[in-house]
C-alpha atoms as a PDB file:
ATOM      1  CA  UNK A   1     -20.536  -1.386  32.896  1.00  0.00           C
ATOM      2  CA  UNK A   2     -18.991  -0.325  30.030  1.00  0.00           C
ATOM      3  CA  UNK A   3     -21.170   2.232  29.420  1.00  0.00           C
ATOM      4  CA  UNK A   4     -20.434   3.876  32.996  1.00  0.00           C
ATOM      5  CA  UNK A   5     -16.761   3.694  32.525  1.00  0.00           C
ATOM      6  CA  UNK A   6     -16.953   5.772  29.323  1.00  0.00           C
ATOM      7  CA  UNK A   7     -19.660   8.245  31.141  1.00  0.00           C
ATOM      8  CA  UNK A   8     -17.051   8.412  33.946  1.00  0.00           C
ATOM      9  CA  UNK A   9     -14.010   9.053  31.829  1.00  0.00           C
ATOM     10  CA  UNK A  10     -15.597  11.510  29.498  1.00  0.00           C
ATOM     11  CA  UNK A  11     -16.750  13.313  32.527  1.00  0.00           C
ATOM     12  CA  UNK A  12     -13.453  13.244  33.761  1.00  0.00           C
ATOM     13  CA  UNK A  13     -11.963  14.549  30.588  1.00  0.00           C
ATOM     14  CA  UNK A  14     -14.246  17.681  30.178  1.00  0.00           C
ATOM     15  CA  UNK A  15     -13.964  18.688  34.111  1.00  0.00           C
ATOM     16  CA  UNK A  16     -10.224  19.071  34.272  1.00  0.00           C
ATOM     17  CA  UNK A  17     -10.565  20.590  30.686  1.00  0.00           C
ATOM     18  CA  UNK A  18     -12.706  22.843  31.795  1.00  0.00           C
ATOM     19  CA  UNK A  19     -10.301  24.594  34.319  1.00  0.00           C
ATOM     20  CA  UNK A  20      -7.702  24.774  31.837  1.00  0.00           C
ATOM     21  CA  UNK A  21      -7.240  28.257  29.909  1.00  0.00           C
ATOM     22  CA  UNK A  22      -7.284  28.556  26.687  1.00  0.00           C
ATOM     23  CA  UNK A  23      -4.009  29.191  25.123  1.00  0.00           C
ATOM     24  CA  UNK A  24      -3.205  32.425  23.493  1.00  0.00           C
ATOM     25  CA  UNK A  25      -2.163  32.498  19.989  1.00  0.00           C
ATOM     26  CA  UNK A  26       1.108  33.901  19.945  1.00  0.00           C
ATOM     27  CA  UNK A  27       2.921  34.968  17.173  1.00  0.00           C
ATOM     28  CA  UNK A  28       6.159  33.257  15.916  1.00  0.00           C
ATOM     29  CA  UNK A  29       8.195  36.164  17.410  1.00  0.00           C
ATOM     30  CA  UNK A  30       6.304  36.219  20.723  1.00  0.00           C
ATOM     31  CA  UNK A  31       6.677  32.328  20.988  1.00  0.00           C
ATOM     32  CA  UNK A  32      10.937  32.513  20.442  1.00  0.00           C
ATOM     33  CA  UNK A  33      10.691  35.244  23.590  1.00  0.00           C
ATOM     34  CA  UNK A  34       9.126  32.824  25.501  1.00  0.00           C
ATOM     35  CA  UNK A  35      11.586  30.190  24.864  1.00  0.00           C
ATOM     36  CA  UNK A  36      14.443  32.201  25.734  1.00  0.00           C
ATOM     37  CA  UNK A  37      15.813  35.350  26.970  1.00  0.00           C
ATOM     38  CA  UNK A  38      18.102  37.482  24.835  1.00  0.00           C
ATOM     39  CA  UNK A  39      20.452  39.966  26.730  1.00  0.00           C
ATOM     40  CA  UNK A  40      22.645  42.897  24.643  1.00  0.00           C
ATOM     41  CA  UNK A  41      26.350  43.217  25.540  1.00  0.00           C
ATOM     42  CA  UNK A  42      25.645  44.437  28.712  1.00  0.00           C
ATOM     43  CA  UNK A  43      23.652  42.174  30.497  1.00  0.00           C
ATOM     44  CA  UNK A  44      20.655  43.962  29.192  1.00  0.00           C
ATOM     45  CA  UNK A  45      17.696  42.084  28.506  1.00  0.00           C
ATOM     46  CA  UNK A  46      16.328  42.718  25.220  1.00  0.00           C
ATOM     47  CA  UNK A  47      12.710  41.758  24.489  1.00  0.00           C
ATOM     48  CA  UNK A  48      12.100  41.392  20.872  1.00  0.00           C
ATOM     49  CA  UNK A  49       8.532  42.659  21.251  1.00  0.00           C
ATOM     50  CA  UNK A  50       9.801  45.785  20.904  1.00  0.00           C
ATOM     51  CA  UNK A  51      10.768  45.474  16.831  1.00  0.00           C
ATOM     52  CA  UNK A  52       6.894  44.925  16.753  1.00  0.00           C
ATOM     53  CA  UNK A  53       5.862  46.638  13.165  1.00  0.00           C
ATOM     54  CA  UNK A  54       9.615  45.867  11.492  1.00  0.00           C
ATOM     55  CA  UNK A  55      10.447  42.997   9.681  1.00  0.00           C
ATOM     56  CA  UNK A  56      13.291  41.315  11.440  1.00  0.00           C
ATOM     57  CA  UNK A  57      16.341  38.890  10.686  1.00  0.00           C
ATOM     58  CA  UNK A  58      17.729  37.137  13.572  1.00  0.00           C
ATOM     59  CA  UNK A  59      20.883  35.366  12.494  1.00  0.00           C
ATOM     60  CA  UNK A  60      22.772  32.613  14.967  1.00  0.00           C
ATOM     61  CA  UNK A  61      25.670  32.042  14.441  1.00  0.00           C
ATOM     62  CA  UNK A  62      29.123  31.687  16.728  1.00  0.00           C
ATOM     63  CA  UNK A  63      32.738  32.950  17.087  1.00  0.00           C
ATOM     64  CA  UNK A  64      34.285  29.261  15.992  1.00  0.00           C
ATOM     65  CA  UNK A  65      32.173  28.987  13.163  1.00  0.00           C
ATOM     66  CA  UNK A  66      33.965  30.355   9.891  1.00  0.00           C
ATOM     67  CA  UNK A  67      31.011  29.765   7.728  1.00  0.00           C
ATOM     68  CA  UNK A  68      29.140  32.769   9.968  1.00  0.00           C
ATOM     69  CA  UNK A  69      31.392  34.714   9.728  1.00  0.00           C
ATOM     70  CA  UNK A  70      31.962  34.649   5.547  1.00  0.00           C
ATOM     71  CA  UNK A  71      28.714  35.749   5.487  1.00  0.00           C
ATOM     72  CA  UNK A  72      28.850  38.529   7.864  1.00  0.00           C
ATOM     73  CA  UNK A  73      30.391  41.168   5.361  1.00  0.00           C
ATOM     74  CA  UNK A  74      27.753  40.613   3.105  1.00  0.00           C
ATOM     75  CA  UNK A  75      24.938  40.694   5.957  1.00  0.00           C
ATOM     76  CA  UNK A  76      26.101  43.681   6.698  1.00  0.00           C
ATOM     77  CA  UNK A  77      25.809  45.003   3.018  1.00  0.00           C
ATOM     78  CA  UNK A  78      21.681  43.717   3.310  1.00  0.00           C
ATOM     79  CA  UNK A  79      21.390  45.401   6.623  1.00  0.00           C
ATOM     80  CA  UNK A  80      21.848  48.842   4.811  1.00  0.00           C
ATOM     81  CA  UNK A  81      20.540  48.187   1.614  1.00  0.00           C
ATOM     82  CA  UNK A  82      17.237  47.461   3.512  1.00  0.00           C
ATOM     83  CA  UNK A  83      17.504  50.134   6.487  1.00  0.00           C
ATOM     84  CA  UNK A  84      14.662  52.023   4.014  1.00  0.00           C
ATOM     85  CA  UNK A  85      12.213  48.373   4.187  1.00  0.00           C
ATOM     86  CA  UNK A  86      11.858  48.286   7.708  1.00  0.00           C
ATOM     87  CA  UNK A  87      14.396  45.746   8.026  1.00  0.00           C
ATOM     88  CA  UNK A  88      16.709  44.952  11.426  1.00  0.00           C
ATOM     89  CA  UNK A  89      19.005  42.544  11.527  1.00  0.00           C
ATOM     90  CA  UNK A  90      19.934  40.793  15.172  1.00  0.00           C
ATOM     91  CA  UNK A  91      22.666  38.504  15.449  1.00  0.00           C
ATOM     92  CA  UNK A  92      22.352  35.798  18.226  1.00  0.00           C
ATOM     93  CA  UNK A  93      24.813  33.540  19.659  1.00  0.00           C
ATOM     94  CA  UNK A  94      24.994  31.367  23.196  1.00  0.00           C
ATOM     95  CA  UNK A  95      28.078  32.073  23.709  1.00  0.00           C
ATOM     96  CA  UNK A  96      29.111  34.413  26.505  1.00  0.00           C
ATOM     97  CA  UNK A  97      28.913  38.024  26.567  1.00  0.00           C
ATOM     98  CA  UNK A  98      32.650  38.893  26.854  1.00  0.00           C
ATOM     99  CA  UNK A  99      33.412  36.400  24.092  1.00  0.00           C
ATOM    100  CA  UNK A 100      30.821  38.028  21.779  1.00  0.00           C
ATOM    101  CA  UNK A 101      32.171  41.446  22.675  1.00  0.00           C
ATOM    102  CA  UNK A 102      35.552  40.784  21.879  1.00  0.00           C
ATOM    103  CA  UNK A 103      34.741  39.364  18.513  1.00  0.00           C
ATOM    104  CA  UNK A 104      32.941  42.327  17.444  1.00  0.00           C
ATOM    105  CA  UNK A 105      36.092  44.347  18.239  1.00  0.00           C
ATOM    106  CA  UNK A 106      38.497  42.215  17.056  1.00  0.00           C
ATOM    107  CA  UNK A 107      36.375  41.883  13.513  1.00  0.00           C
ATOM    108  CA  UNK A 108      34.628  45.633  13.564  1.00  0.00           C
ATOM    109  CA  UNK A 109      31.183  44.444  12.785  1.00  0.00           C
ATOM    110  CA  UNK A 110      28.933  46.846  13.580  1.00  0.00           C
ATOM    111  CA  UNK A 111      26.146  44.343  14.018  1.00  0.00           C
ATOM    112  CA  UNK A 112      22.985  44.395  17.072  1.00  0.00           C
ATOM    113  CA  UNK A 113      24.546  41.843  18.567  1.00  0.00           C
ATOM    114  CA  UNK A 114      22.796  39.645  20.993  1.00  0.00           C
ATOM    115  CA  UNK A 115      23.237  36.869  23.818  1.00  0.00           C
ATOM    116  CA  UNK A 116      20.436  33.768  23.986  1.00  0.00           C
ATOM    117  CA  UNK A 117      20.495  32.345  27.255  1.00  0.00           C
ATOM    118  CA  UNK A 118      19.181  29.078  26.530  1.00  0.00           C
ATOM    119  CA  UNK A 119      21.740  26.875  24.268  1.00  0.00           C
ATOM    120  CA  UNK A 120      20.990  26.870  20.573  1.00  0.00           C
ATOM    121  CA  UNK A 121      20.332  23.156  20.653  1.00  0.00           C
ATOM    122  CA  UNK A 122      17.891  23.993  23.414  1.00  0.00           C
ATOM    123  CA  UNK A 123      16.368  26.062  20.358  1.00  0.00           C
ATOM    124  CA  UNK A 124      16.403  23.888  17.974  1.00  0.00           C
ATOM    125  CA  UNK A 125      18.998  25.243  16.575  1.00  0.00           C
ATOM    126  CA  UNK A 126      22.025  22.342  15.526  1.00  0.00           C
ATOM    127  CA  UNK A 127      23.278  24.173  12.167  1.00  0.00           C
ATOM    128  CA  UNK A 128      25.224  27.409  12.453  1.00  0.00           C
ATOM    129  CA  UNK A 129      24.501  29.798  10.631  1.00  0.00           C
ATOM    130  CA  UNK A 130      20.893  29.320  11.136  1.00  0.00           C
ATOM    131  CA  UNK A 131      18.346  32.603   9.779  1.00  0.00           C
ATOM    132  CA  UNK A 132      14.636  33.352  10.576  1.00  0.00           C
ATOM    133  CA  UNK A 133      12.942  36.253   8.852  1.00  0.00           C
ATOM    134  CA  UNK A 134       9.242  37.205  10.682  1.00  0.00           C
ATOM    135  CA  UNK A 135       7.111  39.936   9.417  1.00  0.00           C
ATOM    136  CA  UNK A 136       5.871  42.778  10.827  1.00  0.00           C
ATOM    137  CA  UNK A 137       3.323  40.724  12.642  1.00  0.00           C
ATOM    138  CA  UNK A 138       6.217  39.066  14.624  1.00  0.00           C
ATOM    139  CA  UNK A 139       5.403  35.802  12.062  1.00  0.00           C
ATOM    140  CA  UNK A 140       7.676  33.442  10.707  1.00  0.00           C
ATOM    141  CA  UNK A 141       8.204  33.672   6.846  1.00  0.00           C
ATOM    142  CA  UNK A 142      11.778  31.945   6.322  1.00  0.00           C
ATOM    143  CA  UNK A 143      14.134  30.191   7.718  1.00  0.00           C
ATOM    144  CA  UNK A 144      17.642  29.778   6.384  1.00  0.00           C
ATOM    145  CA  UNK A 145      19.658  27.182   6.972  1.00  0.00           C
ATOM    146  CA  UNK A 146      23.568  27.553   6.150  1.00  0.00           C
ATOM    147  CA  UNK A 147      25.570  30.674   4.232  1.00  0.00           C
ATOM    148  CA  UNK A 148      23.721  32.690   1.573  1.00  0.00           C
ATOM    149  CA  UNK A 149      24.571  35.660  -0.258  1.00  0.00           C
ATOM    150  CA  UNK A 150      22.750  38.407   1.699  1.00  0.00           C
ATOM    151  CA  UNK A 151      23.507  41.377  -0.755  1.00  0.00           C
ATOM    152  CA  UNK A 152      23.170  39.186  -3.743  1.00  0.00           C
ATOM    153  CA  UNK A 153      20.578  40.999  -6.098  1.00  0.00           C
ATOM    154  CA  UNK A 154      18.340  37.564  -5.833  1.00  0.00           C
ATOM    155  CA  UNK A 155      18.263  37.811  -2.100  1.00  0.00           C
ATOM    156  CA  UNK A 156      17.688  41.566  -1.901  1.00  0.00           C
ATOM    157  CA  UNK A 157      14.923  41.813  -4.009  1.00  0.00           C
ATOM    158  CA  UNK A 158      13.372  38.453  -2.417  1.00  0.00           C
ATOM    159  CA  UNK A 159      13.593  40.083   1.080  1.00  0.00           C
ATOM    160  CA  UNK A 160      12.174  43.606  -0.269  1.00  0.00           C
ATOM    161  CA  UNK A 161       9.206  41.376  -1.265  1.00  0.00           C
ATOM    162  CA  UNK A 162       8.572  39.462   1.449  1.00  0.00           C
END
C-alpha cells in the first residue's frame, strides 16, 4: 500500500511538472522590470532594458528624506566623472510624478529622474537612500545601503573598476 501511494504521488509530481515551463534566467536588471514599472516625468514608461550594454546606478531615494538629498550634489559629481565608463545614473522614487517634478525644479538637479509604480517596500526597499549598481549584463554587483560619498576618490575608482 505504501508502495502505491508513493508510485501515485511521484507520478503525480512529475505530470503536473511536466506541463510547467521552464523558467528563464533573467538577469538582475530584467528581474527589477518585472517587478515594477518605472515611468519618466511624463507618464512615460521607461523600460530599463534599454541601458542594456551600460553599467547603471539606480538610486531611491525621496523628497522627505534629507539624507538623499546630501548625497545628491555629490552623485551628481560621479555621474560626470563617469559619463566616459559607460555609467548612467537613474534616480527612483514612489512618490508621485508632480511631487518629483517639482523637487527637481525647486533643487536644479539635473538628474534621469524616475517614478516606480509599485511602493519601495513592495521592493524591498525600507532604507532610503537605497543604491544598486548592475553591469553591463543587466547583473547585480552592489548594493548600497545609506549615504556615501559618490565623488570620493575611493568610490570613483571602485566604480571605474567594477
Amino acid at each position: 500500500m505504501k508502495n502505491l501511494v508513493f508510485i501515485s504521488c511521484l507520478i503525480l509530481f512529475l505530470g503536473c511538472n511536466s506541463g510547467i515551463p521552464k523558467s528563464r534566467n533573467f538577469s538582475d536588471l530584467e528581474s527589477i522590470q518585472l517587478k515594477t514599472l518605472f515611468v519618466d516625468l511624463n507618464d512615460n514608461k521607461v523600460d530599463l532594458t534599454v541601458y542594456k550594454g551600460k553599467k547603471i546606478v539606480i538610486n531611491y531615494w525621496a523628497t522627505w528624506c534629507r539624507p538623499c538629498i546630501k548625497e545628491m550634489p555629490g552623485l551628481k559629481r560621479a555621474e560626470e566623472i563617469l559619463e566616459n565608463h559607460n555609467y548612467i545614473f537613474l534616480l527612483v522614487s514612489d512618490e508621485i510624478t508632480s511631487k518629483i517634478s517639482t523637487f527637481k525644479k525647486d533643487k536644479n538637479f539635473d538628474f534621469n529622474f524616475l517614478k516606480s509604480v509599485e511602493s519601495n517596500e513592495t521592493l524591498g526597499i525600507y532604507s532610503l537612500p537605497t543604491s544598486y549598481i548592475f553591469d553591463e549584463n543587466g547583473k547585480k554587483i552592489e548594493t548600497i545601503v545609506g549615504t556615501i560619498a559618490w565623488d570620493s576618490e575611493q568610490i570613483i575608482n571602485k566604480l571605474k573598476i567594477l
